[in-house]
C-alpha atoms as a PDB file:
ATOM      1  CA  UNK A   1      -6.094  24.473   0.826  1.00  0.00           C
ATOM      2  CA  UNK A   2      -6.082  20.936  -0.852  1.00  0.00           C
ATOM      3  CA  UNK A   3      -5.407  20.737  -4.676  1.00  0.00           C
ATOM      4  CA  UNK A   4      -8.332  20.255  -7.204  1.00  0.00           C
ATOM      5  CA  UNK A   5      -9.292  16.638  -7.684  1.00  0.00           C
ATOM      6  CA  UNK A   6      -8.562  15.130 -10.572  1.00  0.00           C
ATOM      7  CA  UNK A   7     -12.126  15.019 -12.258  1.00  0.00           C
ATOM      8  CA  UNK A   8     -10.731  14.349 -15.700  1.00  0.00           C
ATOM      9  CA  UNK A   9     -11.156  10.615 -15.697  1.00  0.00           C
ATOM     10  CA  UNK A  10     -14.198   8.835 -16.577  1.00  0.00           C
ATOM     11  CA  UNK A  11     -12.623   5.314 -14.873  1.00  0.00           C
ATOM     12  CA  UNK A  12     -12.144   7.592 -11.096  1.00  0.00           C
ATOM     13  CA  UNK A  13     -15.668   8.521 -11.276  1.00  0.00           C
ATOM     14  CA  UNK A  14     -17.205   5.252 -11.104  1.00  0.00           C
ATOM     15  CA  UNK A  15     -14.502   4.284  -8.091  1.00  0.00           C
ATOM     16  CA  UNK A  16     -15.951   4.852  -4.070  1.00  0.00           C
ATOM     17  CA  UNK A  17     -13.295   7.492  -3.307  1.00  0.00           C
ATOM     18  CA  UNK A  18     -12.014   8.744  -6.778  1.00  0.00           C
ATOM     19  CA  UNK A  19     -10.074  11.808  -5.080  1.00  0.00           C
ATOM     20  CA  UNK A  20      -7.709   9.008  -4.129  1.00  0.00           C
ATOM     21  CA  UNK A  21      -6.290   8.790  -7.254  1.00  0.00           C
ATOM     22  CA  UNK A  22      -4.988  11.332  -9.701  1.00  0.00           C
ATOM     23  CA  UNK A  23      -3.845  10.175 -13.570  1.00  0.00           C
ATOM     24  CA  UNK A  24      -0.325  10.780 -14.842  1.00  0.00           C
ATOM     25  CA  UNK A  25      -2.056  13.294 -17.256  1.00  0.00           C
ATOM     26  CA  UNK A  26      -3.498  15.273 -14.197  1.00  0.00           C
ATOM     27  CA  UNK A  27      -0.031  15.401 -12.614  1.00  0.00           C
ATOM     28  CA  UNK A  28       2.563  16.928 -15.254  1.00  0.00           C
ATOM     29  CA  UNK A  29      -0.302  19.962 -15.604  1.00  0.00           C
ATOM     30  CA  UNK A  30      -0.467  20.287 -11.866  1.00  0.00           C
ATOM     31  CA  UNK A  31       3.029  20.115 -11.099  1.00  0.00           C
ATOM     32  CA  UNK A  32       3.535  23.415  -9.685  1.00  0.00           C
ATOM     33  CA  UNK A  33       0.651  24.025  -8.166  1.00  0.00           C
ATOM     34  CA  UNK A  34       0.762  25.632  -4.641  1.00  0.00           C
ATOM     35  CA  UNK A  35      -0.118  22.907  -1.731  1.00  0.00           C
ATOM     36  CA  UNK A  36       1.302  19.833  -3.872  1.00  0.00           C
ATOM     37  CA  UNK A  37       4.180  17.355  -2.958  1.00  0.00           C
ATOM     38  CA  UNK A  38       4.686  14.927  -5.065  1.00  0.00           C
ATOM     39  CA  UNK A  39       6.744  11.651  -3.143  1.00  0.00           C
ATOM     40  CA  UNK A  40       8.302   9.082  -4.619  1.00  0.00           C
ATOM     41  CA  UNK A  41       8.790   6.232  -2.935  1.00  0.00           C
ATOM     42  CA  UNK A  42      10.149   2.377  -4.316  1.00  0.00           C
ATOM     43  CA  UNK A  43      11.571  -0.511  -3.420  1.00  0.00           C
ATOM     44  CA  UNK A  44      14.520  -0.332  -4.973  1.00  0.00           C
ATOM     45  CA  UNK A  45      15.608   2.872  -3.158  1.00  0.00           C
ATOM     46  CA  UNK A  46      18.238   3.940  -5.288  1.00  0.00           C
ATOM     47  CA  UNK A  47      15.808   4.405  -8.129  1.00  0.00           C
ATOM     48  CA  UNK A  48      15.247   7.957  -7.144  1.00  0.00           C
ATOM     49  CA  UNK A  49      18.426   9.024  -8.150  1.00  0.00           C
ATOM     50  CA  UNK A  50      18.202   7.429 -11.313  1.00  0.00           C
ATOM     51  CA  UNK A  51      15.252  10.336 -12.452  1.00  0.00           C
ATOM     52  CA  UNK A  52      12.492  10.960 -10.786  1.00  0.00           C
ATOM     53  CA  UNK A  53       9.377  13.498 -11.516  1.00  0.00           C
ATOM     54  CA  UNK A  54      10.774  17.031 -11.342  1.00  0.00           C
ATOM     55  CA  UNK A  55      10.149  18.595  -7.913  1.00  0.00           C
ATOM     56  CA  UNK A  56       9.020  15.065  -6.402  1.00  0.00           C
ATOM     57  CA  UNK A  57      10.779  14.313  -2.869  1.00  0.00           C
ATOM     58  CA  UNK A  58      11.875  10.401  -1.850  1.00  0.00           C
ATOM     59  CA  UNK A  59      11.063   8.663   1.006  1.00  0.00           C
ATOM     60  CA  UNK A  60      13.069   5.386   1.839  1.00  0.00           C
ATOM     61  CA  UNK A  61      10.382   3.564   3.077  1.00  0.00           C
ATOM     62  CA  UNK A  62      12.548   0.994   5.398  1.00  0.00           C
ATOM     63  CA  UNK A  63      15.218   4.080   5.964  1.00  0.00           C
ATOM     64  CA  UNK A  64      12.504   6.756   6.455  1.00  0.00           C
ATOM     65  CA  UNK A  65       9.310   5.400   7.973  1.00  0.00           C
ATOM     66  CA  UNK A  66      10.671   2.587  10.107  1.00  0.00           C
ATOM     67  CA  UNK A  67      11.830   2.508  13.525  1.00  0.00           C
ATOM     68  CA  UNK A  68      15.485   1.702  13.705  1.00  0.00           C
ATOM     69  CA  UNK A  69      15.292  -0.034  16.944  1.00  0.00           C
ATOM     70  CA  UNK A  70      12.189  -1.206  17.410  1.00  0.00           C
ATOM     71  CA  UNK A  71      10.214  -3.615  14.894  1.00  0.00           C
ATOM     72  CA  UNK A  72       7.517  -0.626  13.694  1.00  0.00           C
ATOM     73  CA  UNK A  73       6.713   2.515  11.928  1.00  0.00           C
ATOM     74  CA  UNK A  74       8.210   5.476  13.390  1.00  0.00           C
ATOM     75  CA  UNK A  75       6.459   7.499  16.461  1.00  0.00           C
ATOM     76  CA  UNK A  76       4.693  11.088  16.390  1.00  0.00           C
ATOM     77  CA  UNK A  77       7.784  13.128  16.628  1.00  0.00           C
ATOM     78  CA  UNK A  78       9.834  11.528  13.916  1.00  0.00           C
ATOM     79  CA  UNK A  79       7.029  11.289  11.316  1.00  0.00           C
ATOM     80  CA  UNK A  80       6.398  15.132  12.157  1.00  0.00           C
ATOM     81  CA  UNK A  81      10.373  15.975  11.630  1.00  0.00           C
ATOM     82  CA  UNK A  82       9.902  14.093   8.355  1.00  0.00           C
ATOM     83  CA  UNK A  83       7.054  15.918   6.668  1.00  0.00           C
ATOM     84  CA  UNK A  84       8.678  18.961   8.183  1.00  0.00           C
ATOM     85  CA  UNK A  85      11.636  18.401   6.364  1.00  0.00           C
ATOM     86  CA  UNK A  86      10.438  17.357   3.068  1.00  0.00           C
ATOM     87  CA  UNK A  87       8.072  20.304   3.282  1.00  0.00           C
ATOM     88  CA  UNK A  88       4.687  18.960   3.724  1.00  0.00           C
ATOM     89  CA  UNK A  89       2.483  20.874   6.012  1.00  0.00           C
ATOM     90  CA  UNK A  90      -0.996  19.670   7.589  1.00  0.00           C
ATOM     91  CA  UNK A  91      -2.905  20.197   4.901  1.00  0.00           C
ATOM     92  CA  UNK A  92      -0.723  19.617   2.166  1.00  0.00           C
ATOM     93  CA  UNK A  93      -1.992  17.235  -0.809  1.00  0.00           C
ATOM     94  CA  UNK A  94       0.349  14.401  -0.849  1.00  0.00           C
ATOM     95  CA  UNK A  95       0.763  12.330  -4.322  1.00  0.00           C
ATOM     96  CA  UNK A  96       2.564   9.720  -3.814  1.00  0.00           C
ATOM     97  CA  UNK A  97       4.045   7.283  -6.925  1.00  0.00           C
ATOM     98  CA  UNK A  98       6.593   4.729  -7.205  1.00  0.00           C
ATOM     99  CA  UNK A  99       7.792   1.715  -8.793  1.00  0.00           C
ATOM    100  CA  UNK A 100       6.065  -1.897  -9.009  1.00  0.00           C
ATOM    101  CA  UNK A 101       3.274  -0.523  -9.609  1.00  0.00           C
ATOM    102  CA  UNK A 102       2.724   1.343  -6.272  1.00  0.00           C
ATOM    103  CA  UNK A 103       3.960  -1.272  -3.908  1.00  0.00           C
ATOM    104  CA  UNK A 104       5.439   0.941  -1.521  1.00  0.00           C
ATOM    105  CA  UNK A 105       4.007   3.811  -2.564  1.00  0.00           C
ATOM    106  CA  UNK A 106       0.432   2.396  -1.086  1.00  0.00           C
ATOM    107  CA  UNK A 107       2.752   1.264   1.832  1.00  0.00           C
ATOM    108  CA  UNK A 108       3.875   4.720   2.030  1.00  0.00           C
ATOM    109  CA  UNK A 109       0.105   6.420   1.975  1.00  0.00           C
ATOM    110  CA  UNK A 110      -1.039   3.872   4.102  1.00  0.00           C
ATOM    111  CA  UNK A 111       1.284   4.745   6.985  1.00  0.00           C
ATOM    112  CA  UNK A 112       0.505   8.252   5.968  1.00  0.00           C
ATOM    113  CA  UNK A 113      -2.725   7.641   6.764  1.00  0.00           C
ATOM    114  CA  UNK A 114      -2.106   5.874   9.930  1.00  0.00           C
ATOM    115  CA  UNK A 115      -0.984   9.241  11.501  1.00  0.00           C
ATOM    116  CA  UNK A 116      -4.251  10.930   9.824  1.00  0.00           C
ATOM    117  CA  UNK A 117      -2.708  12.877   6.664  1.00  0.00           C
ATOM    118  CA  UNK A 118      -6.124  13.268   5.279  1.00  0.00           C
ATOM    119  CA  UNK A 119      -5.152  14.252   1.576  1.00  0.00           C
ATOM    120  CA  UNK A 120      -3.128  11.729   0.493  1.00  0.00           C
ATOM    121  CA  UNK A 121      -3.180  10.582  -3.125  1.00  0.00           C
ATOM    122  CA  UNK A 122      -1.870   7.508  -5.598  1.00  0.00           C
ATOM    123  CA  UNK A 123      -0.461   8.224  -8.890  1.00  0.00           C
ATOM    124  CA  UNK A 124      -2.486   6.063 -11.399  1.00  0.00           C
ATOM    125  CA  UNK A 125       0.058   3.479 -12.873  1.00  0.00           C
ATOM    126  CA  UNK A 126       2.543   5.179 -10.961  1.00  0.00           C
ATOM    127  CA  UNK A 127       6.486   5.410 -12.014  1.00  0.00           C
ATOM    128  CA  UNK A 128       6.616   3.094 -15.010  1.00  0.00           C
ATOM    129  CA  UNK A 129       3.420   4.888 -16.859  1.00  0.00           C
ATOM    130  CA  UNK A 130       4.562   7.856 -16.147  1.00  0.00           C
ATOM    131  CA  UNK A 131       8.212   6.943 -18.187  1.00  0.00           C
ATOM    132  CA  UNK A 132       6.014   4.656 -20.755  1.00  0.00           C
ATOM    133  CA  UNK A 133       4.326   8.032 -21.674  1.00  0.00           C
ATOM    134  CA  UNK A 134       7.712   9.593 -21.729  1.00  0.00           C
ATOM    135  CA  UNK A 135       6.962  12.485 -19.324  1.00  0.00           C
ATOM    136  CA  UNK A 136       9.789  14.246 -18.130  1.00  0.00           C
ATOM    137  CA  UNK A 137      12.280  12.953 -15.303  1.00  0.00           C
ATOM    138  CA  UNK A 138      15.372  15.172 -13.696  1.00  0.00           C
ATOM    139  CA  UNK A 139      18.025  13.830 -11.726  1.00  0.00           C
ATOM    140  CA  UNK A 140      17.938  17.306  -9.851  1.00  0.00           C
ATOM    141  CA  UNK A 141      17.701  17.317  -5.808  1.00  0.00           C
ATOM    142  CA  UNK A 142      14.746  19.528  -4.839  1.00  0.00           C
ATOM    143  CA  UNK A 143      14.647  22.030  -1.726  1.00  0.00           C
ATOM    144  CA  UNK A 144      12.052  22.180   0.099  1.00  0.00           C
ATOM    145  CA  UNK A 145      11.867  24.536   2.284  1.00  0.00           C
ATOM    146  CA  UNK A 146      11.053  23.343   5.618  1.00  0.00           C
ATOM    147  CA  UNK A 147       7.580  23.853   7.673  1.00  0.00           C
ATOM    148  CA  UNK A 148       6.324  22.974  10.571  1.00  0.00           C
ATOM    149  CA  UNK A 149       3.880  19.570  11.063  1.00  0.00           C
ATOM    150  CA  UNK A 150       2.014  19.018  13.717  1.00  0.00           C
ATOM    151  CA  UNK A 151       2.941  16.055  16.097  1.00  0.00           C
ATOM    152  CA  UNK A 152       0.476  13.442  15.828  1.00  0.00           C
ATOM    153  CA  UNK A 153       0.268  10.190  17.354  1.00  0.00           C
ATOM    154  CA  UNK A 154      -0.008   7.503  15.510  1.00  0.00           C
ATOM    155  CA  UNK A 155      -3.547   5.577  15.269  1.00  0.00           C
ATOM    156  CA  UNK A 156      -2.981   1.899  14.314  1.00  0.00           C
ATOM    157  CA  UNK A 157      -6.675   0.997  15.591  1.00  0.00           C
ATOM    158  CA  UNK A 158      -8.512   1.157  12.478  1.00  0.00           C
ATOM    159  CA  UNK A 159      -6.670   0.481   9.877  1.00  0.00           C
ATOM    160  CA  UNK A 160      -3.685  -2.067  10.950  1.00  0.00           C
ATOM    161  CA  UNK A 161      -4.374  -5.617  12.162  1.00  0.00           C
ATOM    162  CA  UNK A 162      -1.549  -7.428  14.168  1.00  0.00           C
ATOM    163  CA  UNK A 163      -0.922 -10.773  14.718  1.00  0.00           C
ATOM    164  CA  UNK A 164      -3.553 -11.175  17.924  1.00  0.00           C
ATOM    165  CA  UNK A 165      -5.856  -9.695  15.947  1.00  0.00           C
ATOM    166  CA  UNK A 166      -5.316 -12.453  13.054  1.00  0.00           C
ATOM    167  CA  UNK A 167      -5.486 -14.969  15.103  1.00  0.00           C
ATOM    168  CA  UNK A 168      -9.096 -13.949  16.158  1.00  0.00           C
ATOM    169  CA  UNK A 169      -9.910 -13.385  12.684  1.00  0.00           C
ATOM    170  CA  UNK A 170      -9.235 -16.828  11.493  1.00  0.00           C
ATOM    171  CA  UNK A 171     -12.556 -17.712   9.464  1.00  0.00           C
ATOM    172  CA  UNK A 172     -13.987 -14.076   8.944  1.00  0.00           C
ATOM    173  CA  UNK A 173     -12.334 -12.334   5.366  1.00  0.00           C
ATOM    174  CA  UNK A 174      -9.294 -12.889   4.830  1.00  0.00           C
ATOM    175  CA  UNK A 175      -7.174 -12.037   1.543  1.00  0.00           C
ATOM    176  CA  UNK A 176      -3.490 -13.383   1.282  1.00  0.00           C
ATOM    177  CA  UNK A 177      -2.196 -11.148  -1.771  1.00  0.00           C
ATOM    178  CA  UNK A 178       1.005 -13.509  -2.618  1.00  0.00           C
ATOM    179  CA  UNK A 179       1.628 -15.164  -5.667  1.00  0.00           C
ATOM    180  CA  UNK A 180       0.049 -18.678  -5.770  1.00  0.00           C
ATOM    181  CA  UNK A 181       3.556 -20.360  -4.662  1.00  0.00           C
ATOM    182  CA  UNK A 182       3.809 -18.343  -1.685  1.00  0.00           C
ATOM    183  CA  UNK A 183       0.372 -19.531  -0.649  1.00  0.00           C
ATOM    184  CA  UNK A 184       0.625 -22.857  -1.374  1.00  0.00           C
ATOM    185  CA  UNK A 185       4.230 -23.035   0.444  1.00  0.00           C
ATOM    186  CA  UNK A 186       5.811 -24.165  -3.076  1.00  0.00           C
ATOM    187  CA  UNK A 187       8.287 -20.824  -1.926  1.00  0.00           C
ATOM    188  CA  UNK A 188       9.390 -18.911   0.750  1.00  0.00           C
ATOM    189  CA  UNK A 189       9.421 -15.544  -1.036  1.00  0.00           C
ATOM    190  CA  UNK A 190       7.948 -14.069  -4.545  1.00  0.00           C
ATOM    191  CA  UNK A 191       9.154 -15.842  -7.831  1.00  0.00           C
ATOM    192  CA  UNK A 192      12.581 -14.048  -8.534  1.00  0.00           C
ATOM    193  CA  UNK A 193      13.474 -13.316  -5.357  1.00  0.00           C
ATOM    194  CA  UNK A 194      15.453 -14.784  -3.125  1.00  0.00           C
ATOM    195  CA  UNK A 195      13.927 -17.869  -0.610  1.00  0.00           C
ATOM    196  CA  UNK A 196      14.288 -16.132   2.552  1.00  0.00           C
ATOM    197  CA  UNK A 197      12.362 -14.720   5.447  1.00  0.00           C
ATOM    198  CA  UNK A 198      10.128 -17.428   6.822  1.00  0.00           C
ATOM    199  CA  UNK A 199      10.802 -21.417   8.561  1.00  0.00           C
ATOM    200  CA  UNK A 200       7.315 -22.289   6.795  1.00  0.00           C
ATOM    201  CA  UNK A 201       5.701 -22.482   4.066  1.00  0.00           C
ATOM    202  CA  UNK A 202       1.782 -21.796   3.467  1.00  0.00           C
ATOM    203  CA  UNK A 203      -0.718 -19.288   4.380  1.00  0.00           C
ATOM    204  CA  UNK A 204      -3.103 -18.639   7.235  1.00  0.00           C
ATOM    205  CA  UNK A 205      -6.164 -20.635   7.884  1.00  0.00           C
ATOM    206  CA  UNK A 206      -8.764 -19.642   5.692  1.00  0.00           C
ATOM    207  CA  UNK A 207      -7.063 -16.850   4.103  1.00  0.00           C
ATOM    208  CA  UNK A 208      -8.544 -16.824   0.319  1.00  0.00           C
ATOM    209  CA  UNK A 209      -5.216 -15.913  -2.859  1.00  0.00           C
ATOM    210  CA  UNK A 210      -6.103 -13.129  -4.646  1.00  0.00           C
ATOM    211  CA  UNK A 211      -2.730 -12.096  -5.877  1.00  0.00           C
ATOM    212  CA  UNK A 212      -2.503  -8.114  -6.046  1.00  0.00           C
ATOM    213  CA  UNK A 213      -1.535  -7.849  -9.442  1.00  0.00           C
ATOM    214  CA  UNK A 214      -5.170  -8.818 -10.159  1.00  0.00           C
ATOM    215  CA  UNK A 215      -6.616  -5.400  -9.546  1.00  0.00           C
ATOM    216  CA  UNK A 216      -4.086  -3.613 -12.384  1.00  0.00           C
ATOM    217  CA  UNK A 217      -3.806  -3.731 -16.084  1.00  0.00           C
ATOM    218  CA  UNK A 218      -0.421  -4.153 -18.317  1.00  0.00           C
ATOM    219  CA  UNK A 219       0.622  -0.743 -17.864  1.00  0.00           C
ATOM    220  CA  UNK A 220       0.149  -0.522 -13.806  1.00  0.00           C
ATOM    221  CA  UNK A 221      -2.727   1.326 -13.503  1.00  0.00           C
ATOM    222  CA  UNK A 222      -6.105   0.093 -11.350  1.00  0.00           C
ATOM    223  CA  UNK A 223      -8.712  -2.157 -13.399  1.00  0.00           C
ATOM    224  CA  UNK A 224     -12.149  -0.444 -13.666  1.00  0.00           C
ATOM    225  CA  UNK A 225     -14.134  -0.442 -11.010  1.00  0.00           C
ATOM    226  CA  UNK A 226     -16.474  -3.252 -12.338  1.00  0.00           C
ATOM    227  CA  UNK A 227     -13.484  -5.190 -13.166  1.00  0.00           C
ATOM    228  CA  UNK A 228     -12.336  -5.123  -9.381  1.00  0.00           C
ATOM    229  CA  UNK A 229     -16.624  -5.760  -8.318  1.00  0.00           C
ATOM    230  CA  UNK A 230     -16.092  -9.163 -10.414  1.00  0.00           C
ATOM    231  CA  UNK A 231     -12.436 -10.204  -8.716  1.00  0.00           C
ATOM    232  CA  UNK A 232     -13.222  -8.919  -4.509  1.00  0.00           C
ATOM    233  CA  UNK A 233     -16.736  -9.501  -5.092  1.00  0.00           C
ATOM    234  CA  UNK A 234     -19.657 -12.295  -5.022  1.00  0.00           C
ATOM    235  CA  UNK A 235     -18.515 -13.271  -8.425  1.00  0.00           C
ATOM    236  CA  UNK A 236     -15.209 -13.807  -7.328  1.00  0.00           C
ATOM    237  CA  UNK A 237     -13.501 -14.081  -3.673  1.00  0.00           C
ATOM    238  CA  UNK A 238     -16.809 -12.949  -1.899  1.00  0.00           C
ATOM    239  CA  UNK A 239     -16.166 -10.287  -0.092  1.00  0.00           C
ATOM    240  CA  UNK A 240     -19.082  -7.699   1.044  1.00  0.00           C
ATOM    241  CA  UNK A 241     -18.737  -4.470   1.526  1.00  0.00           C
ATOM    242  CA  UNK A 242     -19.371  -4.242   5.347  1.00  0.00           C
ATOM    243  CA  UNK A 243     -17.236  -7.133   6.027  1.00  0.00           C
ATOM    244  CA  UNK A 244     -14.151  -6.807   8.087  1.00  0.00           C
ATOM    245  CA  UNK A 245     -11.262  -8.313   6.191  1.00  0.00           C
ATOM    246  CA  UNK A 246      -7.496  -8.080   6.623  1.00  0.00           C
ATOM    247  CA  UNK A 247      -5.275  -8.224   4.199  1.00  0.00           C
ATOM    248  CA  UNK A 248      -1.332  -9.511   4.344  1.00  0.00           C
ATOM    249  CA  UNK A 249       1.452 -10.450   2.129  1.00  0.00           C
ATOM    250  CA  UNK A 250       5.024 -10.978   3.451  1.00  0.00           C
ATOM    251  CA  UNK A 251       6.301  -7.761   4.952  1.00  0.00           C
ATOM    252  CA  UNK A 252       2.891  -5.268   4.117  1.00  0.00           C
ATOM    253  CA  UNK A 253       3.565  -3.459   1.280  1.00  0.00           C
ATOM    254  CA  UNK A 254       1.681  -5.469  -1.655  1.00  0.00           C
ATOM    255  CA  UNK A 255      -1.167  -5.856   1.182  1.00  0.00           C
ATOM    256  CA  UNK A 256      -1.167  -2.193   1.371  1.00  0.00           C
ATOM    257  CA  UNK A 257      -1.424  -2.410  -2.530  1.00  0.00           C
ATOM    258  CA  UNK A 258      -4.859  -4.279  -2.119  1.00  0.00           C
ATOM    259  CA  UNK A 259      -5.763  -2.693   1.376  1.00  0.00           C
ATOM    260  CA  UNK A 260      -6.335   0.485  -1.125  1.00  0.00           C
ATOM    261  CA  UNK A 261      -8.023  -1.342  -3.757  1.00  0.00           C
ATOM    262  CA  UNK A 262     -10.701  -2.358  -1.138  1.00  0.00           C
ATOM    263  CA  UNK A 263     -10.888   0.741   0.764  1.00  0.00           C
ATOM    264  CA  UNK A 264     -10.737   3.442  -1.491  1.00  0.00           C
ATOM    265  CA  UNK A 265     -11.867   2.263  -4.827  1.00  0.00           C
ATOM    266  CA  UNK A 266     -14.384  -0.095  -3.915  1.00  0.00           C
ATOM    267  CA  UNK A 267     -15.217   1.271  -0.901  1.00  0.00           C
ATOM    268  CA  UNK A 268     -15.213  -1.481   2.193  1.00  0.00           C
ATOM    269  CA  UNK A 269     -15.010   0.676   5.323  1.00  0.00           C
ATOM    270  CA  UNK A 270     -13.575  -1.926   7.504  1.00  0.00           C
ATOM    271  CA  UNK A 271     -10.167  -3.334   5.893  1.00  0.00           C
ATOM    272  CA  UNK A 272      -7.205  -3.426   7.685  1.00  0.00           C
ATOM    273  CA  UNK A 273      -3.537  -4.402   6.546  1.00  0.00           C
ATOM    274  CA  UNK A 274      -1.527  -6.904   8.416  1.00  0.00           C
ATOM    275  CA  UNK A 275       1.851  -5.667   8.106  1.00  0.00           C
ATOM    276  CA  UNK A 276       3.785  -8.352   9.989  1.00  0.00           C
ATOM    277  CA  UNK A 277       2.926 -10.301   7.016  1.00  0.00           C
ATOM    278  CA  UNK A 278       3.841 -13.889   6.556  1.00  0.00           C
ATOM    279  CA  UNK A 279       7.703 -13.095   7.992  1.00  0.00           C
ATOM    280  CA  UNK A 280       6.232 -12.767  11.302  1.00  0.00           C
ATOM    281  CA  UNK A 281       3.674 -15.487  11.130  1.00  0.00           C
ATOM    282  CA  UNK A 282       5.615 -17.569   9.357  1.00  0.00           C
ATOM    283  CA  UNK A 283       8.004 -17.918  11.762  1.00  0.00           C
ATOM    284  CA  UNK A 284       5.730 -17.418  15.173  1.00  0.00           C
ATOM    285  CA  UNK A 285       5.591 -20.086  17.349  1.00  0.00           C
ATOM    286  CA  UNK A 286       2.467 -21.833  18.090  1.00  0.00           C
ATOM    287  CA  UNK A 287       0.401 -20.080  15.420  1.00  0.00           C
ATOM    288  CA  UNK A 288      -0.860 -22.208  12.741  1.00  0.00           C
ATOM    289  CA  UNK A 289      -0.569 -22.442   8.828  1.00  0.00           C
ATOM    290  CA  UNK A 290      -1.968 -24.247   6.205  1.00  0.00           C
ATOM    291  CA  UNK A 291       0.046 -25.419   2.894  1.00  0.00           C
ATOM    292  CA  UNK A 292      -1.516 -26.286  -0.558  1.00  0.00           C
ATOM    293  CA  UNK A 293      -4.025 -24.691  -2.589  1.00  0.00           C
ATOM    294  CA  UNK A 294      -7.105 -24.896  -0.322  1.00  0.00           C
ATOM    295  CA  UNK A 295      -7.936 -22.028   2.399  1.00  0.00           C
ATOM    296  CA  UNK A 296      -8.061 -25.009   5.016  1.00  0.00           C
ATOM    297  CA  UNK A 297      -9.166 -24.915   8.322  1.00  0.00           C
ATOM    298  CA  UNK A 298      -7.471 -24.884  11.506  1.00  0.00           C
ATOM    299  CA  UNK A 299      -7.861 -24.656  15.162  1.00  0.00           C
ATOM    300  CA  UNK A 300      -6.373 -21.644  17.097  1.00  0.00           C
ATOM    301  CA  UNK A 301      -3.970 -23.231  20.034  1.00  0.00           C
ATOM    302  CA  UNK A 302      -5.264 -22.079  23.387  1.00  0.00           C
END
């Protein structure tokens, strides 16, 4: 039986799916409720055993969800053993939290949600509000004790854009969530990190910048809804809500970041992430970019 949505906040209400997200409030009183797994999952994967929310399991997204042979996410039977092991059943509600405000923890739900877990949940502000607020943390392993998950295939169809697909969607809605230098091709990589991962420099032909740290406030958590209408919308980027857009970034997981701004709190039905990012287009031959601050325009090679 899923877990009570969190109904407590005035700012979820006004969002298109608020049982998406649950506050940090909501979470230390529902803790031990019966159903609930709490995952943690960062980019710094070692952060975990730093502290982490008591009873809350990691997953390594590159270690965990990734194939280790082939460039994608894992297959049926793997992402079964997984929430087998971690001891998420079928209907368990999944709330899922991590650092950088959620990068890989909307990474994580999206690929969740790419093998159909239907209740899967952000924490609002995720890892660093919860230790602003000084909630409790524990170094202490948890147990789960293991179930049984169904295998499911995965579904990329709806959902996941690839690079064919990008190419065909060069002029429709298109939202390129890097910092401004990535998109202009001033850098490689995000500022503090180190230049690596791509031959080129720019973005894709007509993709629009709307960075994803946009759509949160100081402390992490997701800008009112009205705030988010003014940045995605016709007073901002332009975006309707039945357009198709795709969204990418450099390896998917701030995309995913803005993939679930779009879908689930201002409620675009068509969005889909493009996970091979700017380190696969970036470096494809015979696909082209643009560089500078414009969207640009560009013929697709036949």
């Amino acid at each position: 039986m899923p877990v009570a949505v969190d109904g407590s906040q005035a700012k979820f209400a006004e969002y298109a799916h608020p049982e998406r997200l649950v506050s940090t409030a909501w979470l230390a009183e529902h803790l031990e409720d019966p159903g609930l797994v709490v995952v943690e999952s960062d980019e710094d994967v070692l952060l975990y055993e730093t502290g982490h929310i008591p009873g809350a399991v990691k997953v390594d997204w590159h270690l965990d969800l990734n194939d280790p042979v082939v460039r994608d996410y894992v297959g049926g039977a793997a992402f079964a053993r997984l929430m087998g092991a971690k001891g998420i059943s079928r209907d368990s509600t999944i709330v899922v939290y991590g650092d950088k405000s959620n990068w890989w923890a909307a990474y994580a739900l999206w690929v969740f949600r790419l093998f159909g877990h239907e209740d899967v949940r952000l924490l609002d502000g995720g890892r660093d509000k919860w230790i602003a607020e000084d909630r409790p943390l524990t170094t202490d392993h948890p147990t789960p004790t293991p179930v049984d998950y169904p295998v499911v295939e995965r579904d990329d169809s709806g959902i996941r854009a690839f690079k064919e697909d990008v190419l065909a969607h060069i002029g429709k809605p298109l939202i390129d969530i890097r910092s401004p230098q990535e998109y202009t091709g001033e850098r490689l990589h995000m500022p503090d990190y180190p230049e690596e991962g791509a031959l080129r420099g720019g973005h894709i032909p007509t993709a629009r910048n709307v960075p994803w740290a946009r759509s949160v406030c100081e402390d992490g958590s997701f800008r009112p809804r009205a705030e988010l209408e003014a940045i995605y919308g016709s007073d901002g980027v332009g975006l309707r809500p039945e357009d198709e857009v795709v969204t990418y970034c450099r390896i998917g997981e701030r995309s995913s970041h803005t993939w679930f701004v779009l879908t689930y709190l201002l409620g675009y039905d068509a969005v889909r992430n493009y996970d091979g990012s700017w380190t696969e287009w970036g470096n494809a031959v015979r696909v082209p970019i643009v560089a500078g601050p414009e969207p640009g325009m560009a013929a697709v090679p036949a």
